[in-house]
N, C-alpha and C. Protein backbone atom coordinates (compact mmCIF):
# COMPACT_ATOMS: atom_id res chain seq x y z
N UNK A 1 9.80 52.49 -4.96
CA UNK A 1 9.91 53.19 -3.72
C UNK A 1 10.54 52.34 -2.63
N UNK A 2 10.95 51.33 -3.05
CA UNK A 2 11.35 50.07 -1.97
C UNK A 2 12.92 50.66 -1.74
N UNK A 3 14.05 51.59 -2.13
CA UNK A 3 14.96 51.53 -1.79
C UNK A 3 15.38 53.22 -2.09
N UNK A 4 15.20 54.11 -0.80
CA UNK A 4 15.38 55.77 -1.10
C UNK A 4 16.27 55.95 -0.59
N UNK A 5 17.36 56.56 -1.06
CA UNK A 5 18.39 57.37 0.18
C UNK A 5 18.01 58.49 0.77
N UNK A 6 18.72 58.52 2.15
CA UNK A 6 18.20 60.40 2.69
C UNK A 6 18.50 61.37 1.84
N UNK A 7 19.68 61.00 1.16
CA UNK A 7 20.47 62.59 0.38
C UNK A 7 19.90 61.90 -0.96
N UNK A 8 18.75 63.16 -1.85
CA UNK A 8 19.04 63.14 -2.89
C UNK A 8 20.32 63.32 -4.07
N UNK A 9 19.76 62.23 -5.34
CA UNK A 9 21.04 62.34 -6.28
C UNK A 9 21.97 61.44 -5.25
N UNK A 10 22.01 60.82 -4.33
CA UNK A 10 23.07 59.76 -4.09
C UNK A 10 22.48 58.35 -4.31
N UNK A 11 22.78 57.07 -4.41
CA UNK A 11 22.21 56.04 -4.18
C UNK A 11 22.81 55.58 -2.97
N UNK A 12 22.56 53.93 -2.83
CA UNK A 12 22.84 53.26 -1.65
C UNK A 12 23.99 52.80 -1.96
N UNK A 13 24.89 52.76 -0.97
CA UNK A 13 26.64 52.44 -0.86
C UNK A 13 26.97 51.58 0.03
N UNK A 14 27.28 51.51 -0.39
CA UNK A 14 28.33 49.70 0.68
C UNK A 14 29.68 50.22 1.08
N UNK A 15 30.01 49.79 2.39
CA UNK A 15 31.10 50.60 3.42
C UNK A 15 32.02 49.57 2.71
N UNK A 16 32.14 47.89 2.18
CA UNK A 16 32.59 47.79 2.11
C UNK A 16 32.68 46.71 0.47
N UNK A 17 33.44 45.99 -0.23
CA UNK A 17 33.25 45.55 -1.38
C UNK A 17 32.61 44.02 -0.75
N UNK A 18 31.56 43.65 -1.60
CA UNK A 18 31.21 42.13 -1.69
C UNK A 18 32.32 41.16 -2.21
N UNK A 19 32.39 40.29 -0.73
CA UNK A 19 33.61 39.34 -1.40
C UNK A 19 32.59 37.75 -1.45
N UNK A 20 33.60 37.58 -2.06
CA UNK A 20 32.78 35.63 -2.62
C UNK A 20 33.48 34.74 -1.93
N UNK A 21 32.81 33.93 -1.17
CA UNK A 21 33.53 32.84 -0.54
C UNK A 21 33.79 31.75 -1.30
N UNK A 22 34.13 30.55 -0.69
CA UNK A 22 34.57 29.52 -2.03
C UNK A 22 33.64 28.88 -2.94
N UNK A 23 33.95 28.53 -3.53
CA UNK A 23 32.82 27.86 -4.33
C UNK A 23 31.91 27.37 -4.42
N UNK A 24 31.05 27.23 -4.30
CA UNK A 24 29.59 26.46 -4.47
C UNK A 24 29.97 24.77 -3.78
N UNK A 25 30.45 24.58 -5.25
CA UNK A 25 30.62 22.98 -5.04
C UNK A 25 31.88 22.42 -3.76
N UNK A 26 32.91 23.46 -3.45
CA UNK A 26 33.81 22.99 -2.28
C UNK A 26 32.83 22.89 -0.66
N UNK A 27 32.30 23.32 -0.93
CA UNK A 27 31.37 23.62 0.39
C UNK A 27 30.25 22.49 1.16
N UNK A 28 30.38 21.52 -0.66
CA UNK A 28 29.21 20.77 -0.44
C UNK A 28 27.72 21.48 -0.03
N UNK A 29 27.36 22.60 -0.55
CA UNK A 29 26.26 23.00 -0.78
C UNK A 29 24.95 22.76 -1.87
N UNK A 30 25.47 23.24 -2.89
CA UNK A 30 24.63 22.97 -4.04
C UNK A 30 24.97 21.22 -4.94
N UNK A 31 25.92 20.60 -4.42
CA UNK A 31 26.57 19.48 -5.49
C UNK A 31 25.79 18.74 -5.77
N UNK A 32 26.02 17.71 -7.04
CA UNK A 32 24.51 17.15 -7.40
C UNK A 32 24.39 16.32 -6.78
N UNK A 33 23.19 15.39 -7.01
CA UNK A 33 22.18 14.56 -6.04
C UNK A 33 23.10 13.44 -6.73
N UNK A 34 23.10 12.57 -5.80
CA UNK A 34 24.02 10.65 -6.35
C UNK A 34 22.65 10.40 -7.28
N UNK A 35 23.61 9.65 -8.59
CA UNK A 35 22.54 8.82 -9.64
C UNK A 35 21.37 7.88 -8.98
N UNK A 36 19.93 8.42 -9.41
CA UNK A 36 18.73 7.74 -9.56
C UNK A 36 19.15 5.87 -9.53
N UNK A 37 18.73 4.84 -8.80
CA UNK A 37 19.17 3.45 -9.24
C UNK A 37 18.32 3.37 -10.88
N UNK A 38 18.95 2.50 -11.43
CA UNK A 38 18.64 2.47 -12.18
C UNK A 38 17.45 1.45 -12.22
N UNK A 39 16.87 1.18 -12.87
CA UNK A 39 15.38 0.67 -13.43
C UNK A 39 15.83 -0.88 -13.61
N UNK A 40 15.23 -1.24 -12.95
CA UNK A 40 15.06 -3.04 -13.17
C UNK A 40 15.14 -3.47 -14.85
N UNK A 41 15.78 -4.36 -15.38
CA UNK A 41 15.85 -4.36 -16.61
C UNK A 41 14.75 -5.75 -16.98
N UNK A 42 13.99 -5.91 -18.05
CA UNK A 42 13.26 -6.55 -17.92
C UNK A 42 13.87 -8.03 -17.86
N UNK A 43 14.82 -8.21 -18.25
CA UNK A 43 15.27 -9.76 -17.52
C UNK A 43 15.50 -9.69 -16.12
N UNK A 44 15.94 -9.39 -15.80
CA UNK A 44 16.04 -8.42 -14.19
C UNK A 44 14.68 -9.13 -13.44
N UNK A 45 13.41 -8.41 -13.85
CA UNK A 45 11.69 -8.54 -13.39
C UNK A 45 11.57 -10.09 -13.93
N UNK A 46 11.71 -10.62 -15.08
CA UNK A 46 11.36 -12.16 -15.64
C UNK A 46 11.61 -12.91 -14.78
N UNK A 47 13.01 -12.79 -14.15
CA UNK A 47 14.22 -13.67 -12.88
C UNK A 47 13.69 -13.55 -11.83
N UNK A 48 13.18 -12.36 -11.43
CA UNK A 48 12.48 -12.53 -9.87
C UNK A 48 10.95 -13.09 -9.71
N UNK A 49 10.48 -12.91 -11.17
CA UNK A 49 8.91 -13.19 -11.09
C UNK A 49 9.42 -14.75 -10.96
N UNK A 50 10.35 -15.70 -11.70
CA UNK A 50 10.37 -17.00 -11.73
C UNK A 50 10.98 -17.07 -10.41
N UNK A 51 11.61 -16.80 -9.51
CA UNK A 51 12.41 -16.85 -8.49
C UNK A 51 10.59 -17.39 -7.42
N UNK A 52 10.03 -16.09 -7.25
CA UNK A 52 8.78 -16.20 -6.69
C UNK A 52 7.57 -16.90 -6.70
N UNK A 53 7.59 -17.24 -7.98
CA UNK A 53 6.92 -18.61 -8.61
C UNK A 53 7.51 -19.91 -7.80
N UNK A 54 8.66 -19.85 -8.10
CA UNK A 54 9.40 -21.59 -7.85
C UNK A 54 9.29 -20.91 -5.83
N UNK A 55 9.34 -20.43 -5.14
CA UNK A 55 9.34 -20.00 -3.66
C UNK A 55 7.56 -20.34 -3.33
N UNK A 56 6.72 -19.93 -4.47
CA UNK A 56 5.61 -20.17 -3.57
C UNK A 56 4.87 -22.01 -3.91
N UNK A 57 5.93 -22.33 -5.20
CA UNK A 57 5.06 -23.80 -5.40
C UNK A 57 6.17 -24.42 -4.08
N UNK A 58 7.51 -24.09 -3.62
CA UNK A 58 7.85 -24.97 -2.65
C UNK A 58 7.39 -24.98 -1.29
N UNK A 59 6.77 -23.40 -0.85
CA UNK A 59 6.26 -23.05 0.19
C UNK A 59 5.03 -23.90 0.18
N UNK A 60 4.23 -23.95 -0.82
CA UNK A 60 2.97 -25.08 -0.69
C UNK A 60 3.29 -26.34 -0.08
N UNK A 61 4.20 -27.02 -0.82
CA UNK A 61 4.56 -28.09 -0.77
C UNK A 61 5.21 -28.56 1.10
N UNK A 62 5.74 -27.61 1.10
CA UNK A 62 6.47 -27.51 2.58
C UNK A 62 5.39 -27.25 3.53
N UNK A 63 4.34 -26.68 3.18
CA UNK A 63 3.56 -26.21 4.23
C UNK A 63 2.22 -27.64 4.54
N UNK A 64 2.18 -28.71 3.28
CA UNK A 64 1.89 -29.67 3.61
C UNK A 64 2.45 -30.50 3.97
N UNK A 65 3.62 -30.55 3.73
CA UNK A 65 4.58 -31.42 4.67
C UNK A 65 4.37 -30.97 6.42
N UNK A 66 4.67 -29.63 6.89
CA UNK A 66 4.16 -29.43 8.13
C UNK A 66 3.43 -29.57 8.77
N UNK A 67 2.08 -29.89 8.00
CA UNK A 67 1.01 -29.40 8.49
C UNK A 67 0.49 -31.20 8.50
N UNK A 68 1.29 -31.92 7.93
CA UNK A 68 0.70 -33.58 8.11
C UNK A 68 -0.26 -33.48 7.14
N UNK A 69 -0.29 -32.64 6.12
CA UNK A 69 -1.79 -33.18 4.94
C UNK A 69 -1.06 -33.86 4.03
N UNK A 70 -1.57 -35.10 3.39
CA UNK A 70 -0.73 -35.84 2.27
C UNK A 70 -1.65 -35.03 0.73
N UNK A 71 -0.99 -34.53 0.32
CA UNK A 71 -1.56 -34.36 -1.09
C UNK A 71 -1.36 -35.06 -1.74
N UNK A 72 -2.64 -35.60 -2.42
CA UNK A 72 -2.43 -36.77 -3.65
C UNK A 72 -1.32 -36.69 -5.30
N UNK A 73 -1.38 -37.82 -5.29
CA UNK A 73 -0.21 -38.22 -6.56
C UNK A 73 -0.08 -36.88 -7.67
N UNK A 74 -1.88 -36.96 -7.86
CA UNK A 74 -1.91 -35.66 -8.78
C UNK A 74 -1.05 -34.44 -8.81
N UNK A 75 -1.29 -34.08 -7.52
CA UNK A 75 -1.23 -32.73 -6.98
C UNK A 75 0.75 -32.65 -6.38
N UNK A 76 0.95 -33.62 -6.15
CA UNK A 76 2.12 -33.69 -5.85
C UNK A 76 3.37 -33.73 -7.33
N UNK A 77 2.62 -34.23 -8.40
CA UNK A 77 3.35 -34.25 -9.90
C UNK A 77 2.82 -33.13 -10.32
N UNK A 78 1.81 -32.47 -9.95
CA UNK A 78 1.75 -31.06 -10.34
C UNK A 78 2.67 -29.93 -10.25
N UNK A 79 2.85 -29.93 -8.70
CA UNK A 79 4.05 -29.13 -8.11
C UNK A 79 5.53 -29.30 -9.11
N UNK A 80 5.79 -30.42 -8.84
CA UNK A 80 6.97 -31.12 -9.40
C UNK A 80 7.12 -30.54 -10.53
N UNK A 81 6.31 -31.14 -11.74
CA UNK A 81 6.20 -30.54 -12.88
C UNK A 81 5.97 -29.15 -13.41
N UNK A 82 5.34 -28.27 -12.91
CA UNK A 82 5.51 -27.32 -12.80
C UNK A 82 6.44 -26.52 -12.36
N UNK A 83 7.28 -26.47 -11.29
CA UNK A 83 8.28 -26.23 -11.13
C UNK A 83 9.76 -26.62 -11.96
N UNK A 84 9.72 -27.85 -12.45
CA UNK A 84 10.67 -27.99 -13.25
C UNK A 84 10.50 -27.51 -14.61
N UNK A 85 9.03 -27.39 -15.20
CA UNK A 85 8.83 -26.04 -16.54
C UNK A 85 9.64 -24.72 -16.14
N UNK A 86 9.50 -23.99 -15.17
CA UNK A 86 9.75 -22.77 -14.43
C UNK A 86 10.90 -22.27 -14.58
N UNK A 87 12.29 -24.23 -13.87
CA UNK A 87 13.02 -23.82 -14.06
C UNK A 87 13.84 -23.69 -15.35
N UNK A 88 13.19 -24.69 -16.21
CA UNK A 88 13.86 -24.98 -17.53
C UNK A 88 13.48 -23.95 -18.89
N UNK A 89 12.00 -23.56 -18.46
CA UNK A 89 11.98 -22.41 -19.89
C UNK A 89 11.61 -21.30 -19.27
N UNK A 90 11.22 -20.90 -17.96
CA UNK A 90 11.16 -19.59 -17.23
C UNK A 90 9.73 -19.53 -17.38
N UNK A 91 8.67 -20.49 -17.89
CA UNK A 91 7.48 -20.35 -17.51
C UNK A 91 6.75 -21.62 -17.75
N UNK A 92 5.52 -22.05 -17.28
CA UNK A 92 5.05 -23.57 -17.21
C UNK A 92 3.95 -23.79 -18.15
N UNK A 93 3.55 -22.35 -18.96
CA UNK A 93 2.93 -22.51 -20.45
C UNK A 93 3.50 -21.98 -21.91
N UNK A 94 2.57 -23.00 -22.32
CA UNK A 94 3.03 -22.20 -24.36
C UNK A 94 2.43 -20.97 -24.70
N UNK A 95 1.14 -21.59 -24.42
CA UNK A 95 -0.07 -21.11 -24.94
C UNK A 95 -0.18 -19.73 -24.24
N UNK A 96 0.09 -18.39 -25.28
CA UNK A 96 0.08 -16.88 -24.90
C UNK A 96 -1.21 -16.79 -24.50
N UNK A 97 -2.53 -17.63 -25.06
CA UNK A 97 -3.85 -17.89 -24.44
C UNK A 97 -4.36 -17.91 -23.35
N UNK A 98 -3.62 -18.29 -22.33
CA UNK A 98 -3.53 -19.50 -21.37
C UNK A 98 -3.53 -18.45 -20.29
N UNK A 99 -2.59 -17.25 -20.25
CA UNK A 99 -2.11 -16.75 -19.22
C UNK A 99 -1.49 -15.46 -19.41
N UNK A 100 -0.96 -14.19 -18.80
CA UNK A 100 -0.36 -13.09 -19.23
C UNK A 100 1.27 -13.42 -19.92
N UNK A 101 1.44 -13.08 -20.79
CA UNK A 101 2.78 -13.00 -21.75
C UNK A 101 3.79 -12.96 -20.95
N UNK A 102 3.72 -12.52 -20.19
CA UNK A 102 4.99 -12.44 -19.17
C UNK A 102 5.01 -13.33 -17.56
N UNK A 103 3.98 -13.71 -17.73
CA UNK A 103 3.74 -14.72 -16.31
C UNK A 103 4.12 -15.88 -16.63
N UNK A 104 4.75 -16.49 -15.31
CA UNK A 104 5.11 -17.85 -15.43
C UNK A 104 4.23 -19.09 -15.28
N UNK A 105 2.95 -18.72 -14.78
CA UNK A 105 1.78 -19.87 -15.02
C UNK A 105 0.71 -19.53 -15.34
N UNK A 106 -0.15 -20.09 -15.67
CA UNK A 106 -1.69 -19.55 -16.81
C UNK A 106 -1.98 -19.62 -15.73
N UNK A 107 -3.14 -18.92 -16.03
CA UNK A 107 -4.41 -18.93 -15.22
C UNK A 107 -4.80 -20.22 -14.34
N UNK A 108 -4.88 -20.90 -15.19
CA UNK A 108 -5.28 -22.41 -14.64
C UNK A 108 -4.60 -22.91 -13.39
N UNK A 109 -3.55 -22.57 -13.86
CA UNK A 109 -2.12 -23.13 -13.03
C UNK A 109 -2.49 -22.45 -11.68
N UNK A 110 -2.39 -21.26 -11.36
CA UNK A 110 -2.63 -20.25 -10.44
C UNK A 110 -3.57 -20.33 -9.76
N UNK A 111 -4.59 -21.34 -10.08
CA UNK A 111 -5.63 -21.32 -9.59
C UNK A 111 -5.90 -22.50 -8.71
N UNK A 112 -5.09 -23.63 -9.39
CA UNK A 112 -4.61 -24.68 -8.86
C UNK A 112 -3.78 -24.70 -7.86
N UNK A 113 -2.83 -23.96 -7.78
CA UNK A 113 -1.34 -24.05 -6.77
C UNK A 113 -2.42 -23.26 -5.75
N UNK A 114 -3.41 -22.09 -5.85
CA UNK A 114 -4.21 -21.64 -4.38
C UNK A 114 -4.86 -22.64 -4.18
N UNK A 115 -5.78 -23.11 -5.01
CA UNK A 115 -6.61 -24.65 -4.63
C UNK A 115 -6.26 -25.29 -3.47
N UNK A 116 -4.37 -25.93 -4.18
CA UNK A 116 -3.58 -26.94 -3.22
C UNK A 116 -3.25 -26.36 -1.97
N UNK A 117 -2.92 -24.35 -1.73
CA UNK A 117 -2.70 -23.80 -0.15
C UNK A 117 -3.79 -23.80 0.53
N UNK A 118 -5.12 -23.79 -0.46
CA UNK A 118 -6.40 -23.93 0.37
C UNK A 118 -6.76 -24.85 1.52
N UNK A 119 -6.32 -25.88 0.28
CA UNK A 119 -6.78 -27.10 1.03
C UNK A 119 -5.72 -27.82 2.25
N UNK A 120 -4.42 -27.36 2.26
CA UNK A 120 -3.50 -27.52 3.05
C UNK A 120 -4.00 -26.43 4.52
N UNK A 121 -4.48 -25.55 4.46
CA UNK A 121 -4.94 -24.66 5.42
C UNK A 121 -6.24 -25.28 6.03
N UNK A 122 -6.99 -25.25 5.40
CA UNK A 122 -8.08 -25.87 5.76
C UNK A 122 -7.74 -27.46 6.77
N UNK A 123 -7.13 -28.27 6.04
CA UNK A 123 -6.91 -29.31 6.39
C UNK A 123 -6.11 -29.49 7.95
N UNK A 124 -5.22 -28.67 7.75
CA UNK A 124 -4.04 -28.40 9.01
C UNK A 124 -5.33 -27.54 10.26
N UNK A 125 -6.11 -26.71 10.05
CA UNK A 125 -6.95 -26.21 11.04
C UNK A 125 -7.91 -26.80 11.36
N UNK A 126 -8.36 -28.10 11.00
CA UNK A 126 -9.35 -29.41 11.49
C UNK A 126 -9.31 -29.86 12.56
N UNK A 127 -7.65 -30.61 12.60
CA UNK A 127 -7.43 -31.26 13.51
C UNK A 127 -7.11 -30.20 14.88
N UNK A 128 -6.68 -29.61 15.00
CA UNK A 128 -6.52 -28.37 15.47
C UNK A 128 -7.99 -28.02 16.52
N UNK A 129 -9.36 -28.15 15.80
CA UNK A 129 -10.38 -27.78 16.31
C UNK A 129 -10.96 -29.08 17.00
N UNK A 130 -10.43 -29.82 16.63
CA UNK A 130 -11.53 -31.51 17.08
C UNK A 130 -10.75 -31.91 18.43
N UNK A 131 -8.97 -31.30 18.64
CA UNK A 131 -8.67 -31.57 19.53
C UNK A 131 -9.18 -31.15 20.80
N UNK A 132 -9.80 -29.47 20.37
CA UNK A 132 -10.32 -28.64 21.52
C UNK A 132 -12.06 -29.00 22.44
């Protein structure tokens, strides 16, 4: 019942013919969407995880240099060494044990390099308070 004419036996008429304008795609209306980026390839993710690794053992290192804390021999051949594993085999363990398969330092390691920002924070906000 959605479409009656007054005069039975006629339907609905158009005064004039439906014309088509140009094309879809000249119009820039419907055209497709630009390609999705594509997906990080997993060497791609390996390169930046080591990139970020070797950025935060130098940021440690730098941030005790600023801050006037001397970190001991240990801790200073830690950095070192570790970082030069990082750069030479893309991670600073063997042992799949040790740490996630795809991470560049075990557990241990990770726990150590916060240890060393700990104690660089701590240390740098001492003097800081004794002056006040």
């Amino acid at each position: 019942m959605a479409f009656k004419s007054k005069t039975p036996g006629k339907g609905l008429t158009r005064k004039s013919e439906l014309k088509t304008k140009a094309p879809l795609s000249s119009r820039g209306g419907l055209s497709s969407r630009p390609a999705a980026p594509k997906p990080p390839s997993p060497l791609d993710e390996k390169k930046a995880l080591q990139k970020r690794t070797l950025r935060a053992l130098e940021r440690a290192k730098k941030a005790a240099a600023e801050a006037g804390v001397d970190l001991s021999e240990w801790e200073n051949d830690f950095i070192d060494s570790v970082s030069d594993r990082v750069k030479t085999y893309g991670r600073a363990f063997a042992d799949p044990d040790k740490g996630a398969i795809n991470g560049t330092l075990s557990l241990l390691q990770g726990v150590k390099l916060r240890e060393i920002r700990q104690k660089v924070k701590s240390r740098a906000a001492k003097p800081a308070e004794e002056e006040n």
